[in-house]
PDB file of N, CA and C in Angstrom:
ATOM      1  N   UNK A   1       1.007 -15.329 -33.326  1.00  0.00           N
ATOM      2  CA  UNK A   1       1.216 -14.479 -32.161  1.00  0.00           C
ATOM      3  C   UNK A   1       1.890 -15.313 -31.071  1.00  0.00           C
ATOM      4  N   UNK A   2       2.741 -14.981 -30.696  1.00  0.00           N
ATOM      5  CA  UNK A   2       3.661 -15.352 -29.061  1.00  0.00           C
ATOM      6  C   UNK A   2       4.238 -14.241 -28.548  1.00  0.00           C
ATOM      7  N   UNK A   3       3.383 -14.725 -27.344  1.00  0.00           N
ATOM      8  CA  UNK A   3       3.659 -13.684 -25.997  1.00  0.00           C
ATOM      9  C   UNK A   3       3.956 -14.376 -24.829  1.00  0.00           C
ATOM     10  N   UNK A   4       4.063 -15.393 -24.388  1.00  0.00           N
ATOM     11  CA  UNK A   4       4.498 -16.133 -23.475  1.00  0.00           C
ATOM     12  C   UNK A   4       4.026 -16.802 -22.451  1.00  0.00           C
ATOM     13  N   UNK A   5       2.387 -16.517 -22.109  1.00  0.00           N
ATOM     14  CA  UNK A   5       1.772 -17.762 -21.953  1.00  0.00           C
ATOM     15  C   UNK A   5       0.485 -18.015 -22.835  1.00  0.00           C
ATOM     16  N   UNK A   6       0.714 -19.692 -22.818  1.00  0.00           N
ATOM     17  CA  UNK A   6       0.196 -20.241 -24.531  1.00  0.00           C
ATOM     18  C   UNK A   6      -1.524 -20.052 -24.290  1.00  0.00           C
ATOM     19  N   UNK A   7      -1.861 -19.785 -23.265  1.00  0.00           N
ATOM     20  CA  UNK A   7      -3.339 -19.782 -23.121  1.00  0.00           C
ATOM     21  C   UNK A   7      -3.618 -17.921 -24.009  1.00  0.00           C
ATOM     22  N   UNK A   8      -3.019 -16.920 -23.463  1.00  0.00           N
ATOM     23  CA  UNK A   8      -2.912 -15.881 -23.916  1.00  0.00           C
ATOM     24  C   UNK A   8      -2.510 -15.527 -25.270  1.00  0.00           C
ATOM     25  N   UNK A   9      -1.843 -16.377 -26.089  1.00  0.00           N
ATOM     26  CA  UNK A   9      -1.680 -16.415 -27.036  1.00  0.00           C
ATOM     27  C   UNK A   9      -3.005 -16.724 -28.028  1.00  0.00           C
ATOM     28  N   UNK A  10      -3.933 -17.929 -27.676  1.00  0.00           N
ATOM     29  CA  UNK A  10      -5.093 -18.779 -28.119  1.00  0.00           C
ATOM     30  C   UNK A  10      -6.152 -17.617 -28.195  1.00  0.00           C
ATOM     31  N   UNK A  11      -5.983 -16.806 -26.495  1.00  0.00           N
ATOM     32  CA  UNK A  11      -6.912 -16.086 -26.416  1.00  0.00           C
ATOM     33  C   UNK A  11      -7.077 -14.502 -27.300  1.00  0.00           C
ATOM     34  N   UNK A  12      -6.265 -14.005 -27.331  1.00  0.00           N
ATOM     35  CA  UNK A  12      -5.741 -12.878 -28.165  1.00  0.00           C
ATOM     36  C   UNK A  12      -6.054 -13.275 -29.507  1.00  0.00           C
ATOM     37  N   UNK A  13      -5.436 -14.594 -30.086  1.00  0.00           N
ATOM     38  CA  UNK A  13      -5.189 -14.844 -31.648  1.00  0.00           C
ATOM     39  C   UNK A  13      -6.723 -14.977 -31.841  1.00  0.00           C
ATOM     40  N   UNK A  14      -7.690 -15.313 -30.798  1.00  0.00           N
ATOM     41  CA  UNK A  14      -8.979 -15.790 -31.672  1.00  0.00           C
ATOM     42  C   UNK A  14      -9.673 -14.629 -31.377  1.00  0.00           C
ATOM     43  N   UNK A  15      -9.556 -13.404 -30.538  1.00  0.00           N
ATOM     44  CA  UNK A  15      -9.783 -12.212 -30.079  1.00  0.00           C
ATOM     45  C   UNK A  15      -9.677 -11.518 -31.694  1.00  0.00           C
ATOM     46  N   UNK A  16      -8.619 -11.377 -31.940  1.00  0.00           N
ATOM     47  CA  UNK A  16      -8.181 -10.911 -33.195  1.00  0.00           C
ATOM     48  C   UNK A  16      -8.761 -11.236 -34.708  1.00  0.00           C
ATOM     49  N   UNK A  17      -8.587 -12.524 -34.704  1.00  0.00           N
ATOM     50  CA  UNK A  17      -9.267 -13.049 -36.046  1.00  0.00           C
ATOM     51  C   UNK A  17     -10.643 -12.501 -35.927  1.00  0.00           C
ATOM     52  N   UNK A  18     -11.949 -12.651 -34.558  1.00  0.00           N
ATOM     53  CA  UNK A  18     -13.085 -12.270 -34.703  1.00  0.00           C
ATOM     54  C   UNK A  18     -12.968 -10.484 -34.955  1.00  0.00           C
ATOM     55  N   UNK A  19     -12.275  -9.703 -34.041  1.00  0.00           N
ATOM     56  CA  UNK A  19     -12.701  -8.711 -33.922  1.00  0.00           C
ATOM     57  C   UNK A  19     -12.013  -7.510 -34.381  1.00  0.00           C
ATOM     58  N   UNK A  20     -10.770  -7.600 -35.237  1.00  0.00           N
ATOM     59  CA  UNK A  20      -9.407  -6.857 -35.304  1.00  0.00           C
ATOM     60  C   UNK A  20     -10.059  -6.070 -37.041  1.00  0.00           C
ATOM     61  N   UNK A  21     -10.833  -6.471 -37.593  1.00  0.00           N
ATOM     62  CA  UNK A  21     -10.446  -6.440 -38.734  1.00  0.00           C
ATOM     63  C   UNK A  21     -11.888  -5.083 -38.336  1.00  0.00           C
ATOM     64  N   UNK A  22     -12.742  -4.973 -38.141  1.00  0.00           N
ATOM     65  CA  UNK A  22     -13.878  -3.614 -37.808  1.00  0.00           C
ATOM     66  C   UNK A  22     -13.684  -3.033 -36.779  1.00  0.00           C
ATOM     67  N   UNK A  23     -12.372  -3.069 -35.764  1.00  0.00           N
ATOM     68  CA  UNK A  23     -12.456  -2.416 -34.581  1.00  0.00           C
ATOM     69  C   UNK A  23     -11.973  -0.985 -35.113  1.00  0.00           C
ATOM     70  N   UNK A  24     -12.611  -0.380 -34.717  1.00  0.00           N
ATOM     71  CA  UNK A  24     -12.356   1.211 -34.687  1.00  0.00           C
ATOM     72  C   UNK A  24     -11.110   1.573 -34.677  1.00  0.00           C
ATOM     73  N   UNK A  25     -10.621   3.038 -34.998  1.00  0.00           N
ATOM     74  CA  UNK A  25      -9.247   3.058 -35.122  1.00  0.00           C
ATOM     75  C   UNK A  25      -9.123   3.769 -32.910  1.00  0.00           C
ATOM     76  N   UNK A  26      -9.990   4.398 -32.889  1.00  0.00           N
ATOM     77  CA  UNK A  26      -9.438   4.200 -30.820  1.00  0.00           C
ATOM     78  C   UNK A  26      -9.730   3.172 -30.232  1.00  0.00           C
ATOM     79  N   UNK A  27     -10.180   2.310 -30.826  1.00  0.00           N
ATOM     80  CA  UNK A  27     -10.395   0.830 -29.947  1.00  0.00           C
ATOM     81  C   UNK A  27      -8.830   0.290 -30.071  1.00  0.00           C
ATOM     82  N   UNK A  28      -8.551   0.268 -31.416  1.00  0.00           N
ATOM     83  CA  UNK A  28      -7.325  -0.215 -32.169  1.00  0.00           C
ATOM     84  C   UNK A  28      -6.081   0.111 -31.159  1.00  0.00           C
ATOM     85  N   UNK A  29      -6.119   1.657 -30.831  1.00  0.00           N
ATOM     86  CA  UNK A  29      -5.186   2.115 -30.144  1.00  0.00           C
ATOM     87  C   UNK A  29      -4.975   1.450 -28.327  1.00  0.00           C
ATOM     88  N   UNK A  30      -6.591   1.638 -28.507  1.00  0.00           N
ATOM     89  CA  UNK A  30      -6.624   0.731 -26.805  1.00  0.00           C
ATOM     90  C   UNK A  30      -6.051  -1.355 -26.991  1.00  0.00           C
ATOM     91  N   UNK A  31      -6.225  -1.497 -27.804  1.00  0.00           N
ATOM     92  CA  UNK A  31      -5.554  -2.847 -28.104  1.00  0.00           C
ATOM     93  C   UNK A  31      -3.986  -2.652 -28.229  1.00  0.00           C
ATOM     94  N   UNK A  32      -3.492  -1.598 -28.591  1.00  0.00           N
ATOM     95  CA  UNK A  32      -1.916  -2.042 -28.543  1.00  0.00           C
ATOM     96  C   UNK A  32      -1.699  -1.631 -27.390  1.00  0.00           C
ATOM     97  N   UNK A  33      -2.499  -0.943 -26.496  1.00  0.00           N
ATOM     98  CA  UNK A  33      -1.810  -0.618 -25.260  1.00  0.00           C
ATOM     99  C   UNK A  33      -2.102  -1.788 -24.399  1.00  0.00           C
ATOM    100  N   UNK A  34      -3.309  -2.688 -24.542  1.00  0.00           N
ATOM    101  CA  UNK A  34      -2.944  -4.111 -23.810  1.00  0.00           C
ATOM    102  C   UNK A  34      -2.348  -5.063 -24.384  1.00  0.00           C
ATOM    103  N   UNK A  35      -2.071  -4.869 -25.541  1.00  0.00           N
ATOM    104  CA  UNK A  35      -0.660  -5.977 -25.673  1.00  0.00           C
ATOM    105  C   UNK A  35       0.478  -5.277 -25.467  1.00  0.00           C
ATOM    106  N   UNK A  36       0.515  -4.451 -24.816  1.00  0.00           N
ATOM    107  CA  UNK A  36       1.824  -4.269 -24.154  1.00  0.00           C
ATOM    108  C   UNK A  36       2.210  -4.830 -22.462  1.00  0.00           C
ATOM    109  N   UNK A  37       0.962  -5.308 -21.978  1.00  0.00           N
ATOM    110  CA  UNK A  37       0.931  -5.788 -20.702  1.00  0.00           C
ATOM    111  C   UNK A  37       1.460  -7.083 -20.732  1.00  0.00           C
ATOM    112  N   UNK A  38       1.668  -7.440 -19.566  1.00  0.00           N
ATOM    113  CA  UNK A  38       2.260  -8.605 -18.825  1.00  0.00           C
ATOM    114  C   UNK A  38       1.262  -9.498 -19.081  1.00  0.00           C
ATOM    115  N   UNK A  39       1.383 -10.878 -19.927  1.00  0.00           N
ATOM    116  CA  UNK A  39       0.444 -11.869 -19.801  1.00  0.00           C
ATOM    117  C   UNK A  39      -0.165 -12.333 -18.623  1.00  0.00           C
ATOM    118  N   UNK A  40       0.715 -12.539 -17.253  1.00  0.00           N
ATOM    119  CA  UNK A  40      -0.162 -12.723 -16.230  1.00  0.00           C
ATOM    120  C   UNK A  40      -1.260 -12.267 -15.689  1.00  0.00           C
ATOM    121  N   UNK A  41      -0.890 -10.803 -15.901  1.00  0.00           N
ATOM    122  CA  UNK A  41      -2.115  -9.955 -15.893  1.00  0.00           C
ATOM    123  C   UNK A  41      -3.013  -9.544 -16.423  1.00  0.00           C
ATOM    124  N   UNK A  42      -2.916  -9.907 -17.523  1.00  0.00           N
ATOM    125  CA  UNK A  42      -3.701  -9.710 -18.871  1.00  0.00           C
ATOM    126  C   UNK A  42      -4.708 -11.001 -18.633  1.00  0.00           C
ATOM    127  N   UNK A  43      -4.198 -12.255 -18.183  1.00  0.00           N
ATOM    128  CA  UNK A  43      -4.988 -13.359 -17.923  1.00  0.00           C
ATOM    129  C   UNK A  43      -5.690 -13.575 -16.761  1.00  0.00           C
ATOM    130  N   UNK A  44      -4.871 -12.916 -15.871  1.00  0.00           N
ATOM    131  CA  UNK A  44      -6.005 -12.931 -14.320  1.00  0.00           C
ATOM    132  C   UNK A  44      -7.065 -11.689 -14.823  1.00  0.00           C
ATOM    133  N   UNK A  45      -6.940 -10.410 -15.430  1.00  0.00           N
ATOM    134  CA  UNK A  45      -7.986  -9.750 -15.917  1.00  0.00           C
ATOM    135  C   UNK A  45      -8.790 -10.559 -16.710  1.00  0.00           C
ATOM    136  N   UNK A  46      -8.695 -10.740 -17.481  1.00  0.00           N
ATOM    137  CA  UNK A  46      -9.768 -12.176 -18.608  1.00  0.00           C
ATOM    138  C   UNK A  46     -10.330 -12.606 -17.938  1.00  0.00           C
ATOM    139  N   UNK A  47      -9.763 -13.589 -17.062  1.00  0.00           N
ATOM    140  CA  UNK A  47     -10.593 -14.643 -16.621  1.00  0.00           C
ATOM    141  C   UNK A  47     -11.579 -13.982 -15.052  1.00  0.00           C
ATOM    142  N   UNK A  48     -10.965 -12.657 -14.574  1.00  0.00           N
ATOM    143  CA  UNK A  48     -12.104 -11.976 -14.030  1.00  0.00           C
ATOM    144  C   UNK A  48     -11.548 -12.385 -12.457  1.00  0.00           C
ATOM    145  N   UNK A  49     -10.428 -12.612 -12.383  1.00  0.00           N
ATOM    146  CA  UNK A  49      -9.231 -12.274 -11.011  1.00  0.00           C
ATOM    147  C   UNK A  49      -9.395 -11.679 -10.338  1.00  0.00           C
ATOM    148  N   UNK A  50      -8.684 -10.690 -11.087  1.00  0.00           N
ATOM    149  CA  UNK A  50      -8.374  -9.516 -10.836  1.00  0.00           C
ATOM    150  C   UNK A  50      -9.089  -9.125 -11.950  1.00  0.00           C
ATOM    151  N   UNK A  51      -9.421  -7.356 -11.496  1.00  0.00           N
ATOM    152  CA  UNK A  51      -9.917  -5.888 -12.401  1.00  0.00           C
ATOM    153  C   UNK A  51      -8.929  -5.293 -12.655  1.00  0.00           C
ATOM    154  N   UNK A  52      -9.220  -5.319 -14.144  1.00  0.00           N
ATOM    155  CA  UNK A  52      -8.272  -4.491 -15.318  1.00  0.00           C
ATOM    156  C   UNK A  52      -8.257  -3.473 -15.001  1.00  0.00           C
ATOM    157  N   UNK A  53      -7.287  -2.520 -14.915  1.00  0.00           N
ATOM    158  CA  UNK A  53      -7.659  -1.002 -15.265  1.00  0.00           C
ATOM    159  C   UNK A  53      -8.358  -0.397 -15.851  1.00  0.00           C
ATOM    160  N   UNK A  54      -8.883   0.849 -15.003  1.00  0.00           N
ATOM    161  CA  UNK A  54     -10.212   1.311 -16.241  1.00  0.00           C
ATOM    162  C   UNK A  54     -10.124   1.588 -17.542  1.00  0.00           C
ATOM    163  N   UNK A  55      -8.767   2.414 -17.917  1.00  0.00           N
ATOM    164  CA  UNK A  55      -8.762   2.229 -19.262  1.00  0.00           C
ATOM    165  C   UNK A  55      -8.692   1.141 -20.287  1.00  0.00           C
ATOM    166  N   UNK A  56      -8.395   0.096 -19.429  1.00  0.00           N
ATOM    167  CA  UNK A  56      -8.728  -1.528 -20.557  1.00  0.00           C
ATOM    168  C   UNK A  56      -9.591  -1.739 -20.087  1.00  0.00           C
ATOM    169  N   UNK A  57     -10.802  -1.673 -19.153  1.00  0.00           N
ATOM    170  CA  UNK A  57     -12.099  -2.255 -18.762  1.00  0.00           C
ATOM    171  C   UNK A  57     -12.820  -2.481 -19.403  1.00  0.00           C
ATOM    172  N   UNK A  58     -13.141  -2.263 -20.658  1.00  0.00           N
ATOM    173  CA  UNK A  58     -14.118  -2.183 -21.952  1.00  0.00           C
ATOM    174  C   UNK A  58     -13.475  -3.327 -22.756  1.00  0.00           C
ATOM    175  N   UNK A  59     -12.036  -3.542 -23.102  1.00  0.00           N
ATOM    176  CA  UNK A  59     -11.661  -3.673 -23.684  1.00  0.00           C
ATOM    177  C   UNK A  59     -11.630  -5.551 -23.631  1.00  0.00           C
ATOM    178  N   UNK A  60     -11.210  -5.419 -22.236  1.00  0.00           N
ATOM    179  CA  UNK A  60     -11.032  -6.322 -21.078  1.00  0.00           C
ATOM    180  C   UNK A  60     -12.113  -7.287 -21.227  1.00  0.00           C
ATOM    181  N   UNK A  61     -14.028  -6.681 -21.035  1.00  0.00           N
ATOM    182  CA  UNK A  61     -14.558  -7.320 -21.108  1.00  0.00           C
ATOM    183  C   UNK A  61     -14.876  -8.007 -22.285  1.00  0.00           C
ATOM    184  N   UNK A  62     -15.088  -7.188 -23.504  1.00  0.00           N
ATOM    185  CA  UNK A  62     -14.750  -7.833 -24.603  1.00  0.00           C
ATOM    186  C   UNK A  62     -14.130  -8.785 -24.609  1.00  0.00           C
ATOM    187  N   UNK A  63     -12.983  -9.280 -24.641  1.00  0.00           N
ATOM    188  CA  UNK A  63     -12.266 -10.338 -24.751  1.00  0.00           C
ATOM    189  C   UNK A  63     -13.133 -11.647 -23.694  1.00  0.00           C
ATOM    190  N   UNK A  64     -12.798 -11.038 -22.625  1.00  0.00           N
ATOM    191  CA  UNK A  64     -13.332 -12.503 -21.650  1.00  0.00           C
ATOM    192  C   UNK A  64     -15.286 -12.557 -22.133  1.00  0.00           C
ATOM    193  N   UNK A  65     -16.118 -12.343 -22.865  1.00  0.00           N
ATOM    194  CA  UNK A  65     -17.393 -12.554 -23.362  1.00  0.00           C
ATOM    195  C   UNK A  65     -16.949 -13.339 -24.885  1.00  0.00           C
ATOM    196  N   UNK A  66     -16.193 -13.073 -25.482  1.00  0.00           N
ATOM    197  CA  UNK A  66     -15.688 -13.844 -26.812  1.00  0.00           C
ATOM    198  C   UNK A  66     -15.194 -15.134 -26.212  1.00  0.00           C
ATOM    199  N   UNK A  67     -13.829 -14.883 -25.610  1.00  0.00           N
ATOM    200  CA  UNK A  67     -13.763 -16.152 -25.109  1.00  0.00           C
ATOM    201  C   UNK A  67     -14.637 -17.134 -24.165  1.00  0.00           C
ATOM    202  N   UNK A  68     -15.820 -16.832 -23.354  1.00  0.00           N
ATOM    203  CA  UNK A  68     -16.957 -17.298 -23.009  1.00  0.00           C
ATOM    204  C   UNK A  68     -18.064 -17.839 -24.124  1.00  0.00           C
ATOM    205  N   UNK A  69     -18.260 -16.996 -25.058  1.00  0.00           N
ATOM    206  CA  UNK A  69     -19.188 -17.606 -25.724  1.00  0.00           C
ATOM    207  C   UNK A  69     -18.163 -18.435 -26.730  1.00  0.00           C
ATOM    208  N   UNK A  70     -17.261 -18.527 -27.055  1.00  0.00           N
ATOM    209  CA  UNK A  70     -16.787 -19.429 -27.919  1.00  0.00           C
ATOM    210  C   UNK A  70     -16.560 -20.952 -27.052  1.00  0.00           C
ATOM    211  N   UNK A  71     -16.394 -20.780 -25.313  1.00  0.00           N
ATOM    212  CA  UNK A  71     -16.171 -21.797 -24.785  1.00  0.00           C
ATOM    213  C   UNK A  71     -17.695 -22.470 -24.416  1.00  0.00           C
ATOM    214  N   UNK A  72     -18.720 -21.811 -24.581  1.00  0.00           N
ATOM    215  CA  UNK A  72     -20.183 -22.564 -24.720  1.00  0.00           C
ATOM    216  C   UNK A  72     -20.267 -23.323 -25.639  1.00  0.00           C
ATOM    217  N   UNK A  73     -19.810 -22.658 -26.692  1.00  0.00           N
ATOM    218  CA  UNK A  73     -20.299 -23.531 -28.065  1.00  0.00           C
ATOM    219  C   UNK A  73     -19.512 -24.439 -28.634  1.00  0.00           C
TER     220      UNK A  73
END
């Protein structure tokens, strides 16, 4: 995966490997609509910046709790 910044890339690709393969098929749909966003924003949402839009808010947190507990351990 490249999208253009390399932190977003790490974060997505390990997003994916854990969670891509049982996500529902409307979760699925809500995932291509945030990889259609702007990495900047996609990363100030993650890291809890800025608030995602409500329709990625679910989606949103997911990601930044994966990438949290993977950065504990």
């Amino acid at each position: 995966m490249r999208r253009g910044i390399k932190e977003m890339d790490i974060i997505l690709s390990r997003f994916a490997e854990v969670r891509l393969a049982q996500m529902p098929e409307e979760d699925l749909a809500v995932y291509e609509v945030l990889l259609e966003e702007n990495d900047q924003d996609l990363y100030q949402w993650v890291t809890g910046q800025v608030r995602a839009p409500d329709a990625l808010q679910a989606m949103v947190r997911d990601i930044a709790q994966l990438v949290d507990a993977q950065g504990k351990s």
